[in-house]
C-alpha atoms as a PDB file:
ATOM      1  CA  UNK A   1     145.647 133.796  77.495  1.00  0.00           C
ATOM      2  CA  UNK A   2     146.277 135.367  81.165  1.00  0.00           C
ATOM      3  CA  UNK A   3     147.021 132.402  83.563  1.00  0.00           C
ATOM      4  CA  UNK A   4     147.230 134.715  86.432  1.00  0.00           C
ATOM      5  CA  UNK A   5     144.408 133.341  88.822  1.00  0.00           C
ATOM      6  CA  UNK A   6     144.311 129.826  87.066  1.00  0.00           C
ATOM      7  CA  UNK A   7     144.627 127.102  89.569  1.00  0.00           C
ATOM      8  CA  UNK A   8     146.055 124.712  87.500  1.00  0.00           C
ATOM      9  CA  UNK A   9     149.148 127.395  87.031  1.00  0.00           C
ATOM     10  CA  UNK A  10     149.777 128.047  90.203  1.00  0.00           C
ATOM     11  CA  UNK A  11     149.702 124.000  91.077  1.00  0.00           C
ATOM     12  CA  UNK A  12     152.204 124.060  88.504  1.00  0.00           C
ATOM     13  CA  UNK A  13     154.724 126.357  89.072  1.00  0.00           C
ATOM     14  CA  UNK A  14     154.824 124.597  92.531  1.00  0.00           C
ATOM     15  CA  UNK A  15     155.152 121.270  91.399  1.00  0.00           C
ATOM     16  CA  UNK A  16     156.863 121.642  87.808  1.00  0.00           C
ATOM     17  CA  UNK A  17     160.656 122.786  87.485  1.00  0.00           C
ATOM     18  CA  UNK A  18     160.529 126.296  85.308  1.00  0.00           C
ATOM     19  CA  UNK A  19     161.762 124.855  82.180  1.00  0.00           C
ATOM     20  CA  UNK A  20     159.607 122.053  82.248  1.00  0.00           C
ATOM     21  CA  UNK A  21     156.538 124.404  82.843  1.00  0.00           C
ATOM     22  CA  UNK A  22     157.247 126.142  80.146  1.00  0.00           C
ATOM     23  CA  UNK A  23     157.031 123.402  77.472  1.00  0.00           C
ATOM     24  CA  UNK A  24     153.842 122.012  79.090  1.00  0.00           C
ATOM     25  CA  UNK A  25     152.462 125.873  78.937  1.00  0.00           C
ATOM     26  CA  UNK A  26     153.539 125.607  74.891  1.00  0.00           C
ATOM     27  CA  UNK A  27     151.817 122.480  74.464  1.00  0.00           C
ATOM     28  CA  UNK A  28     148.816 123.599  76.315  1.00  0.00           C
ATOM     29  CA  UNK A  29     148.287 126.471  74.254  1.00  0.00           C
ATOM     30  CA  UNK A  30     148.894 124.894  70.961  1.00  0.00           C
ATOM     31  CA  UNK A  31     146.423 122.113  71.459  1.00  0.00           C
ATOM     32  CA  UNK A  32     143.972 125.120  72.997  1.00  0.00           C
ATOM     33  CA  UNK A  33     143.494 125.916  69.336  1.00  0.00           C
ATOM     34  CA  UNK A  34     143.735 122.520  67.993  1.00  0.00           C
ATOM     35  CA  UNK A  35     140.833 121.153  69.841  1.00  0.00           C
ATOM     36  CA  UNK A  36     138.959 124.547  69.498  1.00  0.00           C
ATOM     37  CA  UNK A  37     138.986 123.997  65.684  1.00  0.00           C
ATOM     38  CA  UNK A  38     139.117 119.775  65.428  1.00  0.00           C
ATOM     39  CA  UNK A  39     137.293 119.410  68.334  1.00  0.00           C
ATOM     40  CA  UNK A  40     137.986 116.168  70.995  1.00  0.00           C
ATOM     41  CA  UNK A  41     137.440 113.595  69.013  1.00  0.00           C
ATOM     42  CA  UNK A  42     138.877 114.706  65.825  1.00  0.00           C
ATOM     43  CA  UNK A  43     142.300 115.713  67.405  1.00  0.00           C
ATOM     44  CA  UNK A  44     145.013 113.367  67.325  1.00  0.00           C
ATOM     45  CA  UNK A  45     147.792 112.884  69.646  1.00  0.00           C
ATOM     46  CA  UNK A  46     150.309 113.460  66.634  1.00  0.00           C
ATOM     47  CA  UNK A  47     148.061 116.808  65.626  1.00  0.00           C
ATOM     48  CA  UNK A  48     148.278 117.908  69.021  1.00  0.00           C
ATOM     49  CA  UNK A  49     152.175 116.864  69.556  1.00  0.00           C
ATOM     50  CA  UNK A  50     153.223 118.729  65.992  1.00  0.00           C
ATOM     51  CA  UNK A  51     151.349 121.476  66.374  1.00  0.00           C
ATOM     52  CA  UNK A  52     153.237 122.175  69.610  1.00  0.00           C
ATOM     53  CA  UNK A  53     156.511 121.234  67.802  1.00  0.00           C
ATOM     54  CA  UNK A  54     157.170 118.449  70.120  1.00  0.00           C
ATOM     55  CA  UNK A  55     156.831 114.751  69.673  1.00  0.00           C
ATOM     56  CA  UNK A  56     154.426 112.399  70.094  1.00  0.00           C
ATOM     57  CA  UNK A  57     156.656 110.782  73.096  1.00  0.00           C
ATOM     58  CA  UNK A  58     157.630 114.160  74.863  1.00  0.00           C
ATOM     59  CA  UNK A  59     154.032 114.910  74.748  1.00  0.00           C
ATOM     60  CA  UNK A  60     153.372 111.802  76.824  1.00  0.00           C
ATOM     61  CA  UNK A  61     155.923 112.532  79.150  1.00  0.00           C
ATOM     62  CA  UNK A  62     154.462 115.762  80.236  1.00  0.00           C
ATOM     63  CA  UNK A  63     150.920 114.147  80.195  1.00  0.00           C
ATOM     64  CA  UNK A  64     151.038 110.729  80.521  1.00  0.00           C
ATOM     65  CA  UNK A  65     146.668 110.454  80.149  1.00  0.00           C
ATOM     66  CA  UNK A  66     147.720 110.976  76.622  1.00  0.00           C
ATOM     67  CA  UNK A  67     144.684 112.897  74.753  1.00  0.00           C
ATOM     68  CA  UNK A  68     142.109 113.026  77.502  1.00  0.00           C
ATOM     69  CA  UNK A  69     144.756 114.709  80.430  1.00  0.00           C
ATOM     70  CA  UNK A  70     145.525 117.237  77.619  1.00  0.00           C
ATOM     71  CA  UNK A  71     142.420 118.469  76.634  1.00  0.00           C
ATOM     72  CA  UNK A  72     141.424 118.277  80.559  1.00  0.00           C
ATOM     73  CA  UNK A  73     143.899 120.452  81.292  1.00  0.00           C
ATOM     74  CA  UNK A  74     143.100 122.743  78.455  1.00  0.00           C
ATOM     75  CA  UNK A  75     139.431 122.863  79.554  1.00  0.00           C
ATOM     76  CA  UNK A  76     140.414 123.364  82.995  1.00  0.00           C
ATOM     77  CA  UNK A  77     142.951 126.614  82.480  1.00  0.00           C
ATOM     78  CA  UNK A  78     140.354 128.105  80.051  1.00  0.00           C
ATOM     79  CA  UNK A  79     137.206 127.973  82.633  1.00  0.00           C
ATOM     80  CA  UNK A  80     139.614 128.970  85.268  1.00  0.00           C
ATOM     81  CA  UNK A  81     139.944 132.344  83.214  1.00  0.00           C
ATOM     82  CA  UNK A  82     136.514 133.076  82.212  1.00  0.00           C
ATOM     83  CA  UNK A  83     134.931 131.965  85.229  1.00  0.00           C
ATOM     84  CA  UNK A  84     137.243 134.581  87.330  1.00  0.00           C
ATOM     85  CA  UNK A  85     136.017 137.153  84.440  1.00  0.00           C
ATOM     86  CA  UNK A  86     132.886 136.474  84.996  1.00  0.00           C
ATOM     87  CA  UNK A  87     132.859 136.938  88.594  1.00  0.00           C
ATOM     88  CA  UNK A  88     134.977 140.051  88.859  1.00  0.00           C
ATOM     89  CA  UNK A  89     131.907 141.520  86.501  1.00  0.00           C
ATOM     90  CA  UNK A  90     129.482 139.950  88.547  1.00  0.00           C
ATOM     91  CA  UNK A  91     131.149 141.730  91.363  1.00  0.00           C
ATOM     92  CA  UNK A  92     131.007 145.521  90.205  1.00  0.00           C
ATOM     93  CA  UNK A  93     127.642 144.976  88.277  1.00  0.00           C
ATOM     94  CA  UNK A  94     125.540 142.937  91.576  1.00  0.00           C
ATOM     95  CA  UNK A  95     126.662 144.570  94.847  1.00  0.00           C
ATOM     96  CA  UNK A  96     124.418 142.450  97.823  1.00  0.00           C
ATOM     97  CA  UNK A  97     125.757 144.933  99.591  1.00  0.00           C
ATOM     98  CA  UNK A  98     124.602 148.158  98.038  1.00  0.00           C
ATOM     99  CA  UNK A  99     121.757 146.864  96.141  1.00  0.00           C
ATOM    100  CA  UNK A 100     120.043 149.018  93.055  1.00  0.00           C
ATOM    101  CA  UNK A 101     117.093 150.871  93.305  1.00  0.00           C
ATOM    102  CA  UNK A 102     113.975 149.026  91.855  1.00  0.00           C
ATOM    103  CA  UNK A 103     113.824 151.731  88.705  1.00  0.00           C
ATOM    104  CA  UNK A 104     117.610 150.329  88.089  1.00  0.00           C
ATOM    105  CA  UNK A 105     117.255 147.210  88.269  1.00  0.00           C
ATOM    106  CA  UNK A 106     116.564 146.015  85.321  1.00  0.00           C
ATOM    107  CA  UNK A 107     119.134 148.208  83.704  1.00  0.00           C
ATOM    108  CA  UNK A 108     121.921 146.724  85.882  1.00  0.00           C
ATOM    109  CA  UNK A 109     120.812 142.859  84.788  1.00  0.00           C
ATOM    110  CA  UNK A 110     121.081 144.058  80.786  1.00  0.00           C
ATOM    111  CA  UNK A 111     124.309 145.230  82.044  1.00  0.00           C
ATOM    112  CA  UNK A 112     125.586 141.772  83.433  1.00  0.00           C
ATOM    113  CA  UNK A 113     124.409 140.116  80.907  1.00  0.00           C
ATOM    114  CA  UNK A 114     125.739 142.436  78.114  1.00  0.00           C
ATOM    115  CA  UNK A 115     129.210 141.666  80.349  1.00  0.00           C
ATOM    116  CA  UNK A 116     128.672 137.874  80.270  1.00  0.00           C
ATOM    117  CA  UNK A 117     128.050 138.085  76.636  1.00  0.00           C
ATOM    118  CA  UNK A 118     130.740 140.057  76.166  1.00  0.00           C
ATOM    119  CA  UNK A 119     133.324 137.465  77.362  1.00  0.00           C
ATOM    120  CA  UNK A 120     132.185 135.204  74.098  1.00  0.00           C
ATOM    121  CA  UNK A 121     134.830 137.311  72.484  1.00  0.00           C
ATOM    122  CA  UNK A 122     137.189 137.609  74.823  1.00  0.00           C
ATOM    123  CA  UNK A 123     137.470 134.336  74.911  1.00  0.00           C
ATOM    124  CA  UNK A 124     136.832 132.208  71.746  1.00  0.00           C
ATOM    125  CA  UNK A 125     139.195 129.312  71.948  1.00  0.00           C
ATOM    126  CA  UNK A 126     137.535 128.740  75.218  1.00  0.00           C
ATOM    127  CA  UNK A 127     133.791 128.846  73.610  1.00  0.00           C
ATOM    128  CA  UNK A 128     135.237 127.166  70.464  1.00  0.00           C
ATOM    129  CA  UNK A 129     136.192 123.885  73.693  1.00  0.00           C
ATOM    130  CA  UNK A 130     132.402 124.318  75.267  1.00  0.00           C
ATOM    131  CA  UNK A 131     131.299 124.402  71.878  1.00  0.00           C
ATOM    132  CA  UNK A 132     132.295 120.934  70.933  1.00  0.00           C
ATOM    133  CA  UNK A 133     132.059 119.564  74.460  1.00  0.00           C
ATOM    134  CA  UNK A 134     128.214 120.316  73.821  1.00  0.00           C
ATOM    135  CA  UNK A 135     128.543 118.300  70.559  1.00  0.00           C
ATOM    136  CA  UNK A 136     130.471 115.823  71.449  1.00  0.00           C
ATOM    137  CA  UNK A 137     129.440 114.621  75.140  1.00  0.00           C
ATOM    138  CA  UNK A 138     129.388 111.153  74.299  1.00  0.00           C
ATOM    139  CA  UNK A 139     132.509 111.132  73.567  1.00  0.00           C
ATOM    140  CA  UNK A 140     134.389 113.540  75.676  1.00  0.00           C
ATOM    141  CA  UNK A 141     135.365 111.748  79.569  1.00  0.00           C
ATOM    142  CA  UNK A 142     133.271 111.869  82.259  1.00  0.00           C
ATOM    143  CA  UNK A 143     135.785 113.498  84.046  1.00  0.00           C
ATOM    144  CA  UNK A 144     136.655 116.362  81.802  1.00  0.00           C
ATOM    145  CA  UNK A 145     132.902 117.630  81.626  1.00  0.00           C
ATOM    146  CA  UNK A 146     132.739 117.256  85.395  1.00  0.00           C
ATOM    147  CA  UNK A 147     136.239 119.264  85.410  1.00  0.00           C
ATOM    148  CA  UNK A 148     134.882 122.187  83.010  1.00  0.00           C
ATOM    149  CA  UNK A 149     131.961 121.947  84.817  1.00  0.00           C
ATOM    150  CA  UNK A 150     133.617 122.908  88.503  1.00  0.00           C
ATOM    151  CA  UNK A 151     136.124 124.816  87.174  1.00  0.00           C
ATOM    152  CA  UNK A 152     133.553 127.257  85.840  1.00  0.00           C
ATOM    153  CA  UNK A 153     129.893 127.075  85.183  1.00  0.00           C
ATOM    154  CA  UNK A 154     129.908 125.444  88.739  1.00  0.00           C
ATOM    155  CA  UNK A 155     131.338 128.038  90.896  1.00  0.00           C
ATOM    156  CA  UNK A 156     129.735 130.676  88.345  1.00  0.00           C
ATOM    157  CA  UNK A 157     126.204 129.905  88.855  1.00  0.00           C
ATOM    158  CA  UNK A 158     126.618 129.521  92.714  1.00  0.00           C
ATOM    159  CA  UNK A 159     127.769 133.003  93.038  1.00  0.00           C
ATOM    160  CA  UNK A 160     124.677 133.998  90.553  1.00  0.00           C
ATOM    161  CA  UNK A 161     122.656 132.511  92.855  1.00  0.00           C
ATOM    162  CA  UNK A 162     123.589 133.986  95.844  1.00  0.00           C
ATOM    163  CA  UNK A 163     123.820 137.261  94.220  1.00  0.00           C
ATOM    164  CA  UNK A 164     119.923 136.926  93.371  1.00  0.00           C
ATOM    165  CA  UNK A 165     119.667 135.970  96.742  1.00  0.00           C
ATOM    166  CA  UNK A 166     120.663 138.945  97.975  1.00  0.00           C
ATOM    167  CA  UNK A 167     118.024 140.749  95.827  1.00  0.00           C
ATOM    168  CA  UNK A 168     115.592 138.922  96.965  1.00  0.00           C
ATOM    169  CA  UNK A 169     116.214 139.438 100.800  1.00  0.00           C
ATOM    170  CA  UNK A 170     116.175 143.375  99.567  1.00  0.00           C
ATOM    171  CA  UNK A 171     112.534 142.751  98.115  1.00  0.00           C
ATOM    172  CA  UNK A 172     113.774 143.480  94.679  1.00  0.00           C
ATOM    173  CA  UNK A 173     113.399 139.721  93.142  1.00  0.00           C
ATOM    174  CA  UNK A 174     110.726 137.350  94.218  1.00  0.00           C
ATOM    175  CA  UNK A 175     112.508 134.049  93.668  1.00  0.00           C
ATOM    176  CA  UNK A 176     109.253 131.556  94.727  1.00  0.00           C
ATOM    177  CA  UNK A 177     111.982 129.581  97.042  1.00  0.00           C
ATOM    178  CA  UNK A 178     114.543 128.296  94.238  1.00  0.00           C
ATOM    179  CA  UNK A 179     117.371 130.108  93.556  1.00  0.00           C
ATOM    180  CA  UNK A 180     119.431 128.359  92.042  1.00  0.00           C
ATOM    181  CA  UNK A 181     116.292 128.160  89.270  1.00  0.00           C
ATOM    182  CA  UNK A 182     116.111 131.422  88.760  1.00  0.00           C
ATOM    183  CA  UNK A 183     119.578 131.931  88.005  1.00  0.00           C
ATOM    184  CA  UNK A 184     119.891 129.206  85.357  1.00  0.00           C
ATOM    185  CA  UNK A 185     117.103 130.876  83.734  1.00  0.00           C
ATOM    186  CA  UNK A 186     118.510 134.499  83.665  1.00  0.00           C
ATOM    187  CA  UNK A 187     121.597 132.619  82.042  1.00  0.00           C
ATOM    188  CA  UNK A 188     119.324 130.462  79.781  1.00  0.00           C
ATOM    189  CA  UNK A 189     117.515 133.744  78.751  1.00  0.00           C
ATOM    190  CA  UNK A 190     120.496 136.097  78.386  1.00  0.00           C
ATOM    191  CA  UNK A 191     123.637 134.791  77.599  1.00  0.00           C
ATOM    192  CA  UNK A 192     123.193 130.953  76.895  1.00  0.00           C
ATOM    193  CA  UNK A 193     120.543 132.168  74.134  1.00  0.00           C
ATOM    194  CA  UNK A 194     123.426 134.086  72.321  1.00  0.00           C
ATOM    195  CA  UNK A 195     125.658 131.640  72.478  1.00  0.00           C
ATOM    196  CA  UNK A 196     123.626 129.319  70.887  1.00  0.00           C
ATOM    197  CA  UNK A 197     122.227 131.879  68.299  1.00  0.00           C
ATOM    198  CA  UNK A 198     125.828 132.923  67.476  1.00  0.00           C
ATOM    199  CA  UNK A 199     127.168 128.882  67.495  1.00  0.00           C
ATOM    200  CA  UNK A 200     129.236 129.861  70.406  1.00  0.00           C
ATOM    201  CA  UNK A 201     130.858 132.676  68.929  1.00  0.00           C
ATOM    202  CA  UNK A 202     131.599 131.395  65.462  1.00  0.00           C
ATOM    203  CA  UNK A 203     129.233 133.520  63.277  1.00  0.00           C
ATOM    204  CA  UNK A 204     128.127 136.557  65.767  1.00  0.00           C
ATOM    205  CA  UNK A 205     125.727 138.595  65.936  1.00  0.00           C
ATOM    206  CA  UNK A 206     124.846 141.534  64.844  1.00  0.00           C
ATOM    207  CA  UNK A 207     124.711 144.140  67.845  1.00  0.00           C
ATOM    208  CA  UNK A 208     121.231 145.215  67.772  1.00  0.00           C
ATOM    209  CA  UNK A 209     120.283 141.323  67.554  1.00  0.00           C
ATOM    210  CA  UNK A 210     122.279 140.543  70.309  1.00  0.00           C
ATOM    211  CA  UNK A 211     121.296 143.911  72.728  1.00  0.00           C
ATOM    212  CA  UNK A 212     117.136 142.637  71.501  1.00  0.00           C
ATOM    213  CA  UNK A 213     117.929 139.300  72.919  1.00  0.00           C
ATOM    214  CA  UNK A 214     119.215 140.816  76.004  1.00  0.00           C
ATOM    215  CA  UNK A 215     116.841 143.107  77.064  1.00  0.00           C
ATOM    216  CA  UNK A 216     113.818 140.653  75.838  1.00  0.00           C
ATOM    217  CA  UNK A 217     115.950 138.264  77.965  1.00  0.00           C
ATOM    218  CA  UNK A 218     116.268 140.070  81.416  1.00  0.00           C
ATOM    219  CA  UNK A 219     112.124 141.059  80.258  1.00  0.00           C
ATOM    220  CA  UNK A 220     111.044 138.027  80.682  1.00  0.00           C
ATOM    221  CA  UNK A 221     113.116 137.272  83.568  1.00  0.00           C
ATOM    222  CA  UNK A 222     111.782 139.681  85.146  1.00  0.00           C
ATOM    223  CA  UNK A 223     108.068 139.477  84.547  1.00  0.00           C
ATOM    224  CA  UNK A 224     108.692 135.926  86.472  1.00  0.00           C
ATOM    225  CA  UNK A 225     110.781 136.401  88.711  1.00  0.00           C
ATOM    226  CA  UNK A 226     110.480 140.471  89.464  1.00  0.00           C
ATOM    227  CA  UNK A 227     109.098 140.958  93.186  1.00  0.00           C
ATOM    228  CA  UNK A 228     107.178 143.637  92.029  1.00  0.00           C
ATOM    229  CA  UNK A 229     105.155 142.741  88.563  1.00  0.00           C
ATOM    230  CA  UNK A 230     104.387 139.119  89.987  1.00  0.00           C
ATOM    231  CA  UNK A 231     103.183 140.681  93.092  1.00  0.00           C
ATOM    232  CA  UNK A 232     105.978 139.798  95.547  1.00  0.00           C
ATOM    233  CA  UNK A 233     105.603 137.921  98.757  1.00  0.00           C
END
């Protein structure tokens, strides 16, 4: 995994000698695919230390919040990289400033959410963490979902929203004064429903399932939320 733009990386390479770093970075991605396939509250701290090759003590020295600080961390460096994927194709697909004609409209939303879809495969040791944080929110911390949470969906759905803004001060959405609504449900409707459909990644689907739940997706997004087919404003 590319920790160019993660935050938590470039905290660390501030604060952490290099040779220090570099074990953490080991032990971080080792117990990235040890929680992705035991999940939180399977994983042990001597699963995670041995299957970074370290032991059970050196992994507390480098995170002394034991289980939870790891996987916090993991979640955290994971939604830092999809969430900066997701916005760099939010980017090129959603210009505010050059917005599409209405006739391409709809063809540029099947397009963002073909590229947010996309990212479940790009990505599955992070979908394989969201997965079981789903599953298992009564027993993951508080403060890990609320870290996954602003680390990515957070800042993810703002930008949505203001992107749909932007439509809508264009006349090409008709967003009945709620935003941040409307964007959930283009995400609900596109790519949350193939997550779920495809278990987050684990079995996937098939490519004309997932391009019919797409398009019938940004459809019915658009029939309530299109300026012109609910009769704008």
């Amino acid at each position: 995994m590319s920790s160019t733009n993660d935050a938590w990386m470039e905290r660390a390479r501030r604060e952490v000698p290099p040779r220090k770093l570099e074990k953490q970075l080991a032990m971080v991605r080792a117990a990235c695919a040890t929680f992705g396939r035991e999940g939180y509250a399977r994983a042990s701290v001597d699963a995670l230390a041995a299957a970074a090759g370290v032991s059970t003590r050196t992994l507390y020295n480098h995170f002394p919040g034991g289980k939870a600080q790891l996987f916090q961390t993991v979640v955290t460096w994971t939604s830092n990289q999809v969430r900066d994927a997701q916005l760099a194709r939010l980017n090129a697909l959603v210009d505010p400033g050059r917005p599409p004609h209405p006739d391409a409209l709809e063809r540029d939303l099947v397009a963002l959410a073909r590229a947010f879809t996309d990212l479940i495969a790009e990505y599955p040791d992070h979908f394989a963490l969201v997965r079981h944080i789903s599953a298992e929110a009564d027993h993951v911390p508080a403060e890990v979902r609320e870290a996954w949470q602003e680390a990515g969906p957070g800042p993810v759905a703002a930008a949505l929203t203001a992107a749909f803004a932007a439509l809508a001060d264009g006349g090409l959405l008709d967003l009945h004064d709620d935003a941040p609504l409307a964007s959930g449900h283009f995400l609900a409707l596109t790519s949350a429903t193939v997550l779920q459909r495809s278990h987050y990644g684990v079995l996937p689907l098939a490519e004309t399932e997932t391009d019919r739940l797409l398009r019938g997706g940004v459809a019915a997004f658009l029939r309530a939320y299109g300026y012109r087919r609910t009769g704008g404003r």
